[in-house]
PDB file of N, CA and C in Angstrom:
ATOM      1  N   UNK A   1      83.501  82.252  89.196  1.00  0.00           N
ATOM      2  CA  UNK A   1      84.201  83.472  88.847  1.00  0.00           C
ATOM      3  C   UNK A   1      84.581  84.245  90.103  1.00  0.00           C
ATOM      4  N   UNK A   2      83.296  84.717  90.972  1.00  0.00           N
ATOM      5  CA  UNK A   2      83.786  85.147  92.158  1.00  0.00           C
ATOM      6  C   UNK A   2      84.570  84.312  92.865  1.00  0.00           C
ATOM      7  N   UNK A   3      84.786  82.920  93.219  1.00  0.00           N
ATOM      8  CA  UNK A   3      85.553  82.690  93.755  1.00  0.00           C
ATOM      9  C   UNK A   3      86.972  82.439  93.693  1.00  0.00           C
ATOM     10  N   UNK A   4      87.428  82.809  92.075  1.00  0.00           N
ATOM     11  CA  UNK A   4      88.711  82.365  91.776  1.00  0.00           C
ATOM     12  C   UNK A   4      89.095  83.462  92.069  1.00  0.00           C
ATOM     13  N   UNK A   5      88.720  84.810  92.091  1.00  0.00           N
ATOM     14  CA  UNK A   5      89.372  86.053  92.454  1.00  0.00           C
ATOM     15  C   UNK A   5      89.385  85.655  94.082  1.00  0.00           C
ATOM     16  N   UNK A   6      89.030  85.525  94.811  1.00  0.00           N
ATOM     17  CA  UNK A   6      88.882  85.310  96.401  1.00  0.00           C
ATOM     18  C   UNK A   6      90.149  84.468  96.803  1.00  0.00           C
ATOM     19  N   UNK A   7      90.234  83.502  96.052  1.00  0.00           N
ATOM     20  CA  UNK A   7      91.413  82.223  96.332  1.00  0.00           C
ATOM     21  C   UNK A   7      92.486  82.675  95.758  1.00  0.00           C
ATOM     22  N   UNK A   8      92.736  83.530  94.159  1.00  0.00           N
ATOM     23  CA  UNK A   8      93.621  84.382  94.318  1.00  0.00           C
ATOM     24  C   UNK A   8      94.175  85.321  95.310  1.00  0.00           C
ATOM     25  N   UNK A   9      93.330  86.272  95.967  1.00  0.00           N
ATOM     26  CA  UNK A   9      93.861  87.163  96.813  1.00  0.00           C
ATOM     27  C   UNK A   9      93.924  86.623  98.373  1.00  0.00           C
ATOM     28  N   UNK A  10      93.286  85.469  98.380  1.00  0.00           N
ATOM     29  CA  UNK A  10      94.054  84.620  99.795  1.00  0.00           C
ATOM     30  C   UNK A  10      95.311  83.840  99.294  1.00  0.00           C
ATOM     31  N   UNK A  11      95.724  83.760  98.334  1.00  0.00           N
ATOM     32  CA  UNK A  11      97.096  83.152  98.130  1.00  0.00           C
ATOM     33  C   UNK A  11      98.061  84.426  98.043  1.00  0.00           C
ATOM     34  N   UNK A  12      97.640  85.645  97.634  1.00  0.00           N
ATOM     35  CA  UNK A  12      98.568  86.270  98.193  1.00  0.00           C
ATOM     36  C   UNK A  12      98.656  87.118  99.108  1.00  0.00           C
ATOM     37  N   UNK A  13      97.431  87.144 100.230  1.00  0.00           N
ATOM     38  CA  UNK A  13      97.682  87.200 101.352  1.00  0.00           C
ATOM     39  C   UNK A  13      99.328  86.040 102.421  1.00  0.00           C
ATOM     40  N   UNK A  14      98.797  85.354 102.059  1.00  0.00           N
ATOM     41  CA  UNK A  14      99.935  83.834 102.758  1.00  0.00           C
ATOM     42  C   UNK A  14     100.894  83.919 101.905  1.00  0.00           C
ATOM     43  N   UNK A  15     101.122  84.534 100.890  1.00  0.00           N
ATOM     44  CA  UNK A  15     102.209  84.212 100.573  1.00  0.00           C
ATOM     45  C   UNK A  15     103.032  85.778 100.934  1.00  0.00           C
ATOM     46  N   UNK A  16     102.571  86.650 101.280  1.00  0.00           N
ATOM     47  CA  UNK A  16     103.192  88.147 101.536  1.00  0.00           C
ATOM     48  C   UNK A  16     103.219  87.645 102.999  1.00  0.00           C
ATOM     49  N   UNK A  17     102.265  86.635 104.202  1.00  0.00           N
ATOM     50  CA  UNK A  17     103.357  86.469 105.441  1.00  0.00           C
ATOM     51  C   UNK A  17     103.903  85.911 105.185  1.00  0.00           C
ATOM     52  N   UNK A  18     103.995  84.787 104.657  1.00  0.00           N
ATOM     53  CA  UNK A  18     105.261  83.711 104.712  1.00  0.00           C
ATOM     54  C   UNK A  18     106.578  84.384 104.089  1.00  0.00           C
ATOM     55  N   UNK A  19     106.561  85.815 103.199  1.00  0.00           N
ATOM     56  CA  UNK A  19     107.591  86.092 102.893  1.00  0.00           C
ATOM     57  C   UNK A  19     108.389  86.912 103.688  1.00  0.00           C
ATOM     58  N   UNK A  20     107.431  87.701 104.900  1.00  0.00           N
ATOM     59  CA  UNK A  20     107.573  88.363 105.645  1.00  0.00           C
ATOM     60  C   UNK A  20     108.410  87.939 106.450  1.00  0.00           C
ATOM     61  N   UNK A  21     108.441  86.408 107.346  1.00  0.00           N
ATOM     62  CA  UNK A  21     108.320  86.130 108.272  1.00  0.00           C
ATOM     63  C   UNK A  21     109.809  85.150 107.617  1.00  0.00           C
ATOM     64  N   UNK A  22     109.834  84.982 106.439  1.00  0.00           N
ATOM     65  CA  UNK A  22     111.060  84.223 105.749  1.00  0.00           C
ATOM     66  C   UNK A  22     112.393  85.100 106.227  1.00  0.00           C
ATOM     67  N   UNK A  23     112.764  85.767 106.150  1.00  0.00           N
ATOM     68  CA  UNK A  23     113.808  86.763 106.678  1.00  0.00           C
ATOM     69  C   UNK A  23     114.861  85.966 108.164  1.00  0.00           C
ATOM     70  N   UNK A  24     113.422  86.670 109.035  1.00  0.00           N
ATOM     71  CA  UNK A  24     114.163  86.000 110.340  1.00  0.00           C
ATOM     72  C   UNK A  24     114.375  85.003 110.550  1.00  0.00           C
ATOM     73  N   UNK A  25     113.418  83.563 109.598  1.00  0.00           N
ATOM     74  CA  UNK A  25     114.000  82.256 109.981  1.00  0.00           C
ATOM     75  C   UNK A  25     115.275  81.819 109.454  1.00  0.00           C
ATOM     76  N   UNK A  26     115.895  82.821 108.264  1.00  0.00           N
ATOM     77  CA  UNK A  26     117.214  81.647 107.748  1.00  0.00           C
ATOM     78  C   UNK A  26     118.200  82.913 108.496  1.00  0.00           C
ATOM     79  N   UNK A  27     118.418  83.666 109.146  1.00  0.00           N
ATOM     80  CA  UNK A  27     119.163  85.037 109.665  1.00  0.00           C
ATOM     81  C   UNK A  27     120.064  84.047 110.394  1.00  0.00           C
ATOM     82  N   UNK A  28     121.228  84.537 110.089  1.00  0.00           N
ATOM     83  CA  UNK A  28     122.824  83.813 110.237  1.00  0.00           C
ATOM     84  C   UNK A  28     122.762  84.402 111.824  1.00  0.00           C
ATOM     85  N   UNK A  29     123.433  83.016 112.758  1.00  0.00           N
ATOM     86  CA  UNK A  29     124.123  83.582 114.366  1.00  0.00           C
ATOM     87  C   UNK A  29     122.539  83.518 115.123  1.00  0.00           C
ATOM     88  N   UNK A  30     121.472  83.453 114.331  1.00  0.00           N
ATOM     89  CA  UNK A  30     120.218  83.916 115.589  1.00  0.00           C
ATOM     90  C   UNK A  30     119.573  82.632 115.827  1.00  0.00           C
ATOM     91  N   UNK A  31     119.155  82.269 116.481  1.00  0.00           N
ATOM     92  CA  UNK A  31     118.318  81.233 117.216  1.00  0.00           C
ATOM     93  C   UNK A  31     117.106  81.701 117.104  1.00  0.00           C
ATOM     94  N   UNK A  32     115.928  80.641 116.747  1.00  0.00           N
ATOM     95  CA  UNK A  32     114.390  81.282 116.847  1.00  0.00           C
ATOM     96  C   UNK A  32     113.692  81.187 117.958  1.00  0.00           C
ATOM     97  N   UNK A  33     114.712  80.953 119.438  1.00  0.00           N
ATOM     98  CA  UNK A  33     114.524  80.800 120.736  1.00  0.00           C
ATOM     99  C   UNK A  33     114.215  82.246 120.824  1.00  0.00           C
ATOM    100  N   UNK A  34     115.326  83.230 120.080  1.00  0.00           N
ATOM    101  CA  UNK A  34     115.196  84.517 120.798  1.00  0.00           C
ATOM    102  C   UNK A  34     114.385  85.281 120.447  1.00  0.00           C
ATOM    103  N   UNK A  35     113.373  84.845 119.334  1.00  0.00           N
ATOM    104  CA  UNK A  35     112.410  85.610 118.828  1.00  0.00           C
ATOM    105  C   UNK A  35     111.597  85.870 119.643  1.00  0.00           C
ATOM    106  N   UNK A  36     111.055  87.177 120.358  1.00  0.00           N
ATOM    107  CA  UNK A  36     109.863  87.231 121.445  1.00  0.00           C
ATOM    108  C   UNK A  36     108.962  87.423 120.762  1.00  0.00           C
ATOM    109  N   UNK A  37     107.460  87.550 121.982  1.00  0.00           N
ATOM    110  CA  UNK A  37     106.261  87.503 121.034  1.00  0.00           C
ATOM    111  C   UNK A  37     106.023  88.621 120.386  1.00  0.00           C
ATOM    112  N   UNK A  38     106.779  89.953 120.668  1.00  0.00           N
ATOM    113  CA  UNK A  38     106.519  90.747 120.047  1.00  0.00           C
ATOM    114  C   UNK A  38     106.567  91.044 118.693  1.00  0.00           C
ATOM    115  N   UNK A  39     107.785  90.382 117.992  1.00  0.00           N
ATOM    116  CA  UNK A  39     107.833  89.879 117.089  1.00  0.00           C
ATOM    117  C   UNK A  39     107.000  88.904 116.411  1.00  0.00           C
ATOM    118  N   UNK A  40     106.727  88.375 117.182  1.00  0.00           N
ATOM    119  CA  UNK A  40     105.448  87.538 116.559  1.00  0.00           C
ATOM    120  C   UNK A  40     104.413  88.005 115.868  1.00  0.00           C
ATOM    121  N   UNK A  41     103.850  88.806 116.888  1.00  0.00           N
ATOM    122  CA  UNK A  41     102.601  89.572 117.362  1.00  0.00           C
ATOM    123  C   UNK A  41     102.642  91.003 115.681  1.00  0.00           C
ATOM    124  N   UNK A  42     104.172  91.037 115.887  1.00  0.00           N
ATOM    125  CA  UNK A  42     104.406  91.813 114.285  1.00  0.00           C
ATOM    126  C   UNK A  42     103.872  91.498 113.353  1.00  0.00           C
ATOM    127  N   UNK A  43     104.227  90.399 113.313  1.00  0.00           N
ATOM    128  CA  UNK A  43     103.922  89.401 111.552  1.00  0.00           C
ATOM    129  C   UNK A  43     102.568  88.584 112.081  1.00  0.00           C
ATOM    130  N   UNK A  44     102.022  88.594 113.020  1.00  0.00           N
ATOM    131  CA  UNK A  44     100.950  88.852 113.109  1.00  0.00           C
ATOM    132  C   UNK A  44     100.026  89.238 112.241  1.00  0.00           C
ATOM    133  N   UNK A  45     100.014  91.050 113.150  1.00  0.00           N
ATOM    134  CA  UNK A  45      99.483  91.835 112.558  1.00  0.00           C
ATOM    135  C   UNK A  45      99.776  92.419 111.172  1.00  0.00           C
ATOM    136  N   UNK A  46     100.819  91.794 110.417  1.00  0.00           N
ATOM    137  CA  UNK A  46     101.324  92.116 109.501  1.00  0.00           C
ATOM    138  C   UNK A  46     100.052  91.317 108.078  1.00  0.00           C
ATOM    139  N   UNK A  47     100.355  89.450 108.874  1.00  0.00           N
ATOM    140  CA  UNK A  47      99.273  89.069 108.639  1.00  0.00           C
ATOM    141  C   UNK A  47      97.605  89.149 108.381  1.00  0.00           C
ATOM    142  N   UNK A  48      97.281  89.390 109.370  1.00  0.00           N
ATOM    143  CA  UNK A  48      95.787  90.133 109.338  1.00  0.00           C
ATOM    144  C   UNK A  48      95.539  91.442 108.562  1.00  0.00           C
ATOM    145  N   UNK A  49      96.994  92.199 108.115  1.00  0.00           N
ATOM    146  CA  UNK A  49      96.471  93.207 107.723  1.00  0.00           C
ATOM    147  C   UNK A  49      96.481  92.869 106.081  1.00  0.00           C
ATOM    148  N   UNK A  50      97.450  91.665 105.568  1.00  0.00           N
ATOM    149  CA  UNK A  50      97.025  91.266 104.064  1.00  0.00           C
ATOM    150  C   UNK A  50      96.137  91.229 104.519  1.00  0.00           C
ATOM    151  N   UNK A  51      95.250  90.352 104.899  1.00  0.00           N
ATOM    152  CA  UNK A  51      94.171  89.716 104.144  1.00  0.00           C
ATOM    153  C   UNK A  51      92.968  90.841 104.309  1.00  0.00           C
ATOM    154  N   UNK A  52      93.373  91.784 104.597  1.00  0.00           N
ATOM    155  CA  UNK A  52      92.269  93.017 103.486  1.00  0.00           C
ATOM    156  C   UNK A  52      92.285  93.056 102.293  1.00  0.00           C
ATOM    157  N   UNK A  53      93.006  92.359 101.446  1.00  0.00           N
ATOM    158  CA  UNK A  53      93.230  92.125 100.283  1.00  0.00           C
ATOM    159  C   UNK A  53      91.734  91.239  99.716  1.00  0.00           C
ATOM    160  N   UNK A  54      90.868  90.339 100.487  1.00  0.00           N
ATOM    161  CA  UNK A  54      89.841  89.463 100.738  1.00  0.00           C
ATOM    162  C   UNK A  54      89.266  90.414 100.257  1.00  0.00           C
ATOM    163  N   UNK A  55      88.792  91.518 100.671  1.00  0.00           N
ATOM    164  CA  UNK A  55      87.582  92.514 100.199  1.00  0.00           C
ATOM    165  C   UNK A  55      87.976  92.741  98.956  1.00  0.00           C
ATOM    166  N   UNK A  56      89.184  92.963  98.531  1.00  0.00           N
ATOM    167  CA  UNK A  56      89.429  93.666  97.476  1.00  0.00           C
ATOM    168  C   UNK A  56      88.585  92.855  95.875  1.00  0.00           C
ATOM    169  N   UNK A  57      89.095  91.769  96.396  1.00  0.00           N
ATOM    170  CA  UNK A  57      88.896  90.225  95.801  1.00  0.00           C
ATOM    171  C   UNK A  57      87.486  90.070  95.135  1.00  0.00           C
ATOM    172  N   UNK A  58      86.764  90.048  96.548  1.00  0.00           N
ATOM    173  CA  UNK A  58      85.397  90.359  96.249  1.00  0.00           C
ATOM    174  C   UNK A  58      84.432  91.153  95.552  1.00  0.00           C
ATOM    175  N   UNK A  59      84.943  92.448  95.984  1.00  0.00           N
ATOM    176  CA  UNK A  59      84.431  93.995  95.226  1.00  0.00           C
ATOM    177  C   UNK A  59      84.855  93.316  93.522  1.00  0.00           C
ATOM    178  N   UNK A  60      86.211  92.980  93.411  1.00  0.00           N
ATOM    179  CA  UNK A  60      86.921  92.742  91.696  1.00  0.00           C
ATOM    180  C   UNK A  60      85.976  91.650  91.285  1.00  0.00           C
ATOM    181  N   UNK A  61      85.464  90.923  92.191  1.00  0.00           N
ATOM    182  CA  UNK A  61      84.788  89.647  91.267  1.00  0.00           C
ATOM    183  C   UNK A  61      83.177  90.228  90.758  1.00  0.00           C
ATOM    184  N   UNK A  62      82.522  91.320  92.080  1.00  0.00           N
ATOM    185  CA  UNK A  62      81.333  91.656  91.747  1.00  0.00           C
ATOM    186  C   UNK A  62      81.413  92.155  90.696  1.00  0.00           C
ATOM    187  N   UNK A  63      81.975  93.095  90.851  1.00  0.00           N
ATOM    188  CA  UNK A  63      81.942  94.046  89.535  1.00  0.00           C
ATOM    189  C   UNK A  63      82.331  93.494  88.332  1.00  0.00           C
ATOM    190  N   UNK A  64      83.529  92.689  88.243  1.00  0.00           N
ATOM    191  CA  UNK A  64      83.712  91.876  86.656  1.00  0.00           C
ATOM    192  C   UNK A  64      82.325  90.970  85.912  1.00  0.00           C
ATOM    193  N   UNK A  65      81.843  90.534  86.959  1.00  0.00           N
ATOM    194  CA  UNK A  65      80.633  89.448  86.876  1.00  0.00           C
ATOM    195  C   UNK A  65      79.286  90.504  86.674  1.00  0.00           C
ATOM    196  N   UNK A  66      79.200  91.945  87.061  1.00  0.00           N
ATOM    197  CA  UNK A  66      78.619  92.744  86.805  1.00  0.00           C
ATOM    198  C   UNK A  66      78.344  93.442  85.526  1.00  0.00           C
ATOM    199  N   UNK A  67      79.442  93.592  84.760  1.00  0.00           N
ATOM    200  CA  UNK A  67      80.361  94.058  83.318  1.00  0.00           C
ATOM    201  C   UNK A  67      79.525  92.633  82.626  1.00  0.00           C
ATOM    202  N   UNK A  68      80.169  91.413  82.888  1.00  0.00           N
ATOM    203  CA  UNK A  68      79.812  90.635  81.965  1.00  0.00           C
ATOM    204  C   UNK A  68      77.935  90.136  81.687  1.00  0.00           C
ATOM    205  N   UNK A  69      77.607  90.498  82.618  1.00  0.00           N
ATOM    206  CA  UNK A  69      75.915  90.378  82.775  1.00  0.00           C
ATOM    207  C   UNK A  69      75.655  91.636  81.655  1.00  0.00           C
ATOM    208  N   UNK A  70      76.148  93.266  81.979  1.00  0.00           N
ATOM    209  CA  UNK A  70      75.561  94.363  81.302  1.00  0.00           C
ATOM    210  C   UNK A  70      75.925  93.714  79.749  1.00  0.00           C
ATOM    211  N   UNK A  71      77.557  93.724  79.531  1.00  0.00           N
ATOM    212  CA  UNK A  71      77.853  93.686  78.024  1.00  0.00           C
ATOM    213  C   UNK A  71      76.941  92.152  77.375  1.00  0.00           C
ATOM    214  N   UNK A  72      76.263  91.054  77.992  1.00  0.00           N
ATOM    215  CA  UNK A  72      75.679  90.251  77.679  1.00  0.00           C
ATOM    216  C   UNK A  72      74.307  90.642  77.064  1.00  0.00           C
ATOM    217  N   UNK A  73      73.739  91.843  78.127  1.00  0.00           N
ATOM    218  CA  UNK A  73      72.592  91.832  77.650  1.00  0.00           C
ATOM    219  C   UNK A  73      72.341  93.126  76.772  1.00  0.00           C
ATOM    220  N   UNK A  74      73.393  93.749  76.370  1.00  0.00           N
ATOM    221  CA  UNK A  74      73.644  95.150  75.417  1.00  0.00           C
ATOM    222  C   UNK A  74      75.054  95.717  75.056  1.00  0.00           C
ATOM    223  N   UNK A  75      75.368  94.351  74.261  1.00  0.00           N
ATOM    224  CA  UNK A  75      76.663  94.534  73.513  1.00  0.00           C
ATOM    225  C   UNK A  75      77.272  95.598  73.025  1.00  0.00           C
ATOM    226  N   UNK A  76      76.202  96.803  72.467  1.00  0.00           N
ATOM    227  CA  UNK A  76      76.793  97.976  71.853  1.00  0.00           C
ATOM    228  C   UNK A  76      77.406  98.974  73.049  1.00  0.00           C
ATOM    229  N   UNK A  77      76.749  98.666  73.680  1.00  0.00           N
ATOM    230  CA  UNK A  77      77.343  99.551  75.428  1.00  0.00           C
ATOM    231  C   UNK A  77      78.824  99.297  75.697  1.00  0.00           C
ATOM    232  N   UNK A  78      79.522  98.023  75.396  1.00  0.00           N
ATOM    233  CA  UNK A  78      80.651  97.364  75.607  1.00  0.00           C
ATOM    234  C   UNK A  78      81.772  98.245  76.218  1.00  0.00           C
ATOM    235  N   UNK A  79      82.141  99.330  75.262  1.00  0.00           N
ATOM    236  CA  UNK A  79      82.466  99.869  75.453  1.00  0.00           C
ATOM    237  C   UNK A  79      82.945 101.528  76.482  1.00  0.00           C
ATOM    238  N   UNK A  80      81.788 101.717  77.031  1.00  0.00           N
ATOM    239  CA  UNK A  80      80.956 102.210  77.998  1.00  0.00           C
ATOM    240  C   UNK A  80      80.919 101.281  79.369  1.00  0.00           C
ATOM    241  N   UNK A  81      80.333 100.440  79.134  1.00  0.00           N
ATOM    242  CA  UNK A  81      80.672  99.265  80.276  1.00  0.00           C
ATOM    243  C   UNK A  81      82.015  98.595  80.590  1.00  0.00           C
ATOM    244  N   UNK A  82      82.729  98.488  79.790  1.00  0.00           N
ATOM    245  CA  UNK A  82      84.122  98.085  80.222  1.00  0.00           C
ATOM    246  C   UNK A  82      84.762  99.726  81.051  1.00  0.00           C
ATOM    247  N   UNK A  83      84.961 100.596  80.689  1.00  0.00           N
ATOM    248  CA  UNK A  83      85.376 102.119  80.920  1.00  0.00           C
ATOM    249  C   UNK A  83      85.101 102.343  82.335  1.00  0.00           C
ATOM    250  N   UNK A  84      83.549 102.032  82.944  1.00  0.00           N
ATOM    251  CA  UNK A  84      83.027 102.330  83.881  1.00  0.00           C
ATOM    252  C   UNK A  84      83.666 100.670  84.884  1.00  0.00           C
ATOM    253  N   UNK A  85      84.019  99.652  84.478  1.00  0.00           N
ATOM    254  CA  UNK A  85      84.077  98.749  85.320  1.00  0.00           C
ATOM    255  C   UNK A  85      85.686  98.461  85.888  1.00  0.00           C
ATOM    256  N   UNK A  86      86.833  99.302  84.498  1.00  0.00           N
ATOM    257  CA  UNK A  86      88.080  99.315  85.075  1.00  0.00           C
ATOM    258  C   UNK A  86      88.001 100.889  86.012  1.00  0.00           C
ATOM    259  N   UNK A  87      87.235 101.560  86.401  1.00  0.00           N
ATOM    260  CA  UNK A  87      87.379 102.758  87.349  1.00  0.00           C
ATOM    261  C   UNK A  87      87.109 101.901  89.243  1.00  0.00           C
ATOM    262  N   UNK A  88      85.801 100.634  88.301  1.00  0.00           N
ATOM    263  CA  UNK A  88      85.155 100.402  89.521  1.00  0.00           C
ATOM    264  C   UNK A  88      86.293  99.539  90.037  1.00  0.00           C
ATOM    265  N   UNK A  89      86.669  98.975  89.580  1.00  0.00           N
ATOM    266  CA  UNK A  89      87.865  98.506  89.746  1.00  0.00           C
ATOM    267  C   UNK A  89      89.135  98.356  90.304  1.00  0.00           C
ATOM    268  N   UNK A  90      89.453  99.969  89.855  1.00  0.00           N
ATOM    269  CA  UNK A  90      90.788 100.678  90.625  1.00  0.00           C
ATOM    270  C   UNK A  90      89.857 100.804  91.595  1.00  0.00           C
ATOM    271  N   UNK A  91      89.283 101.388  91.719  1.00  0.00           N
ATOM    272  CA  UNK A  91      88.695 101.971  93.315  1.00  0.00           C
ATOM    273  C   UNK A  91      88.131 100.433  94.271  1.00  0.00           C
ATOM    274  N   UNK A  92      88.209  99.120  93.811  1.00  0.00           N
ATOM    275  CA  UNK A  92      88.460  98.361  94.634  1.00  0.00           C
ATOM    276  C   UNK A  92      89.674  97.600  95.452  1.00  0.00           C
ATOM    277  N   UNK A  93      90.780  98.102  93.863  1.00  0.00           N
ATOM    278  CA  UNK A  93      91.725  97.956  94.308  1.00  0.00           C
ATOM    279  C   UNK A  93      92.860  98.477  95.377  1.00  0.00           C
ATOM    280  N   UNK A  94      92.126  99.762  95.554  1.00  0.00           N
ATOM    281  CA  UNK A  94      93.006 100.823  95.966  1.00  0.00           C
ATOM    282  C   UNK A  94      92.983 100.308  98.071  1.00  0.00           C
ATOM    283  N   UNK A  95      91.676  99.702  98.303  1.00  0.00           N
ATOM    284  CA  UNK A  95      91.780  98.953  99.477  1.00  0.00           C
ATOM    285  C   UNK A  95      92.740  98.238  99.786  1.00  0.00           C
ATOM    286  N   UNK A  96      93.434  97.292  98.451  1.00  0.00           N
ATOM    287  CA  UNK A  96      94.116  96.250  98.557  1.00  0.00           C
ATOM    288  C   UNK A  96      95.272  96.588  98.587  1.00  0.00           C
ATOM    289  N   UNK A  97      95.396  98.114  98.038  1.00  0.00           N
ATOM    290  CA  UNK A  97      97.175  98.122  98.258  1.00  0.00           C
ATOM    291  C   UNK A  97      97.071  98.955  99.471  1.00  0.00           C
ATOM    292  N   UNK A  98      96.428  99.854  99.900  1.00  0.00           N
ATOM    293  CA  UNK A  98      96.639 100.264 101.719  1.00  0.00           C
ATOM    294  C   UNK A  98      96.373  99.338 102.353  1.00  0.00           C
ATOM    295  N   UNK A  99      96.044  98.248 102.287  1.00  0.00           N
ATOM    296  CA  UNK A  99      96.402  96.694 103.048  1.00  0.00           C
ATOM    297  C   UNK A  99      97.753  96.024 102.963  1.00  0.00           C
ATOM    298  N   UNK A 100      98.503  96.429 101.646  1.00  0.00           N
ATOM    299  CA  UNK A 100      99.586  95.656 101.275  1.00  0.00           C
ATOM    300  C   UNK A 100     100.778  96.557 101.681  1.00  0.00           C
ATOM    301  N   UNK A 101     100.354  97.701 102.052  1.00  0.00           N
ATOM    302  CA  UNK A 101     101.473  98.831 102.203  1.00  0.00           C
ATOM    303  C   UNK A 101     101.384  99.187 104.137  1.00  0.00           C
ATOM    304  N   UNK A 102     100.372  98.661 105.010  1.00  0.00           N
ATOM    305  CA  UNK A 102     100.213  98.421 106.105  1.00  0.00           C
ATOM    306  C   UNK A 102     100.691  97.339 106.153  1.00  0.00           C
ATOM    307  N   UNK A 103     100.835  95.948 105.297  1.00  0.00           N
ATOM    308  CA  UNK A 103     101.242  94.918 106.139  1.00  0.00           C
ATOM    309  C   UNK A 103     103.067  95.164 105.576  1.00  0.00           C
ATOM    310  N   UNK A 104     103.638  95.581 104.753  1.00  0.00           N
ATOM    311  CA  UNK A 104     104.492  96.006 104.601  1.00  0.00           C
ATOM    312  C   UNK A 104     105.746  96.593 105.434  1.00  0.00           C
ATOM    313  N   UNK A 105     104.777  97.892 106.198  1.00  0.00           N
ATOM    314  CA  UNK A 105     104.928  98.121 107.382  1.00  0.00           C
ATOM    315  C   UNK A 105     105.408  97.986 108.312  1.00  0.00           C
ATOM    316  N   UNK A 106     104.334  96.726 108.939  1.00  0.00           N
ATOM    317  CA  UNK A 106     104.497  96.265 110.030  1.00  0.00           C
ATOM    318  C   UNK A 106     105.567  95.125 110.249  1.00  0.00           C
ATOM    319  N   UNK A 107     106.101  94.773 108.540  1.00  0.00           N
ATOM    320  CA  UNK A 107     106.687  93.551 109.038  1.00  0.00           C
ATOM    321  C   UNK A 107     107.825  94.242 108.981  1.00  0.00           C
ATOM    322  N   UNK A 108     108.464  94.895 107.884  1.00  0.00           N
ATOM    323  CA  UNK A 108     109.884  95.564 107.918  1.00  0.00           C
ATOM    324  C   UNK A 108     110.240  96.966 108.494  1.00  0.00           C
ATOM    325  N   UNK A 109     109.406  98.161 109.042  1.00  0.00           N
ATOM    326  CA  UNK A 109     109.109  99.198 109.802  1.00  0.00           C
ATOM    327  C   UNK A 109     109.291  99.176 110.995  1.00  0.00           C
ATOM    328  N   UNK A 110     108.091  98.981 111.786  1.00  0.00           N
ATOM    329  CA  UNK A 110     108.003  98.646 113.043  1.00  0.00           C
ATOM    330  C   UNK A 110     109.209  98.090 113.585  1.00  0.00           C
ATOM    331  N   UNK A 111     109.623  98.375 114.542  1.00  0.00           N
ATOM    332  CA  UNK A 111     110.472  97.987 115.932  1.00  0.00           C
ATOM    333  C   UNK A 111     109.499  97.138 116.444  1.00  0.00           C
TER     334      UNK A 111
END
């Protein structure tokens, strides 16, 4: 369980650079001679900054796997326990999109 959330949010880590970085390779008239490293070094860091998305991943798997242990062992709570686990939730998620809105950023922002 925890790990299918993990391999989810590393697939879309790689797939937010590779989309990043898709732009400048098909760009009409340019050569990828002239790309300097700074550019690189962009989508880079554009890179590294998805994969804060990894934590997010993690926190979402504890806590779901957390929910399903409580509502297992006191079904009438269910309700109560689901309530409290989509809050815990957003608030893991909320890492993952100031990761996704930094690598965002850096790839189409930045000079």
């Amino acid at each position: 369980m925890l790990l299918t959330g993990i391999m989810t949010d590393v697939y879309a880590s790689l797939f937010m650079s590779v989309m990043a970085i898709m732009p400048n390779l098909f760009a009409e008239g340019q050569a990828t001679t002239d790309i300097g490293i700074g550019v690189g070094l962009k989508y880079l860091g554009a890179g590294v900054a998805a994969i804060g998305v990894l934590g997010a991943g993690i926190g979402q798997g504890i806590v779901g796997q957390g929910a399903c242990l409580a509502i297992g062992r006191n079904p009438e709570m269910a309700s109560k326990i689901t309530s409290t686990m989509i809050i815990a939730a957003g608030i893991a998620e909320s890492g993952a999109i100031y990761a996704l809105v930094i690598a965002v950023l850096l790839a189409f922002v930045v000079n």
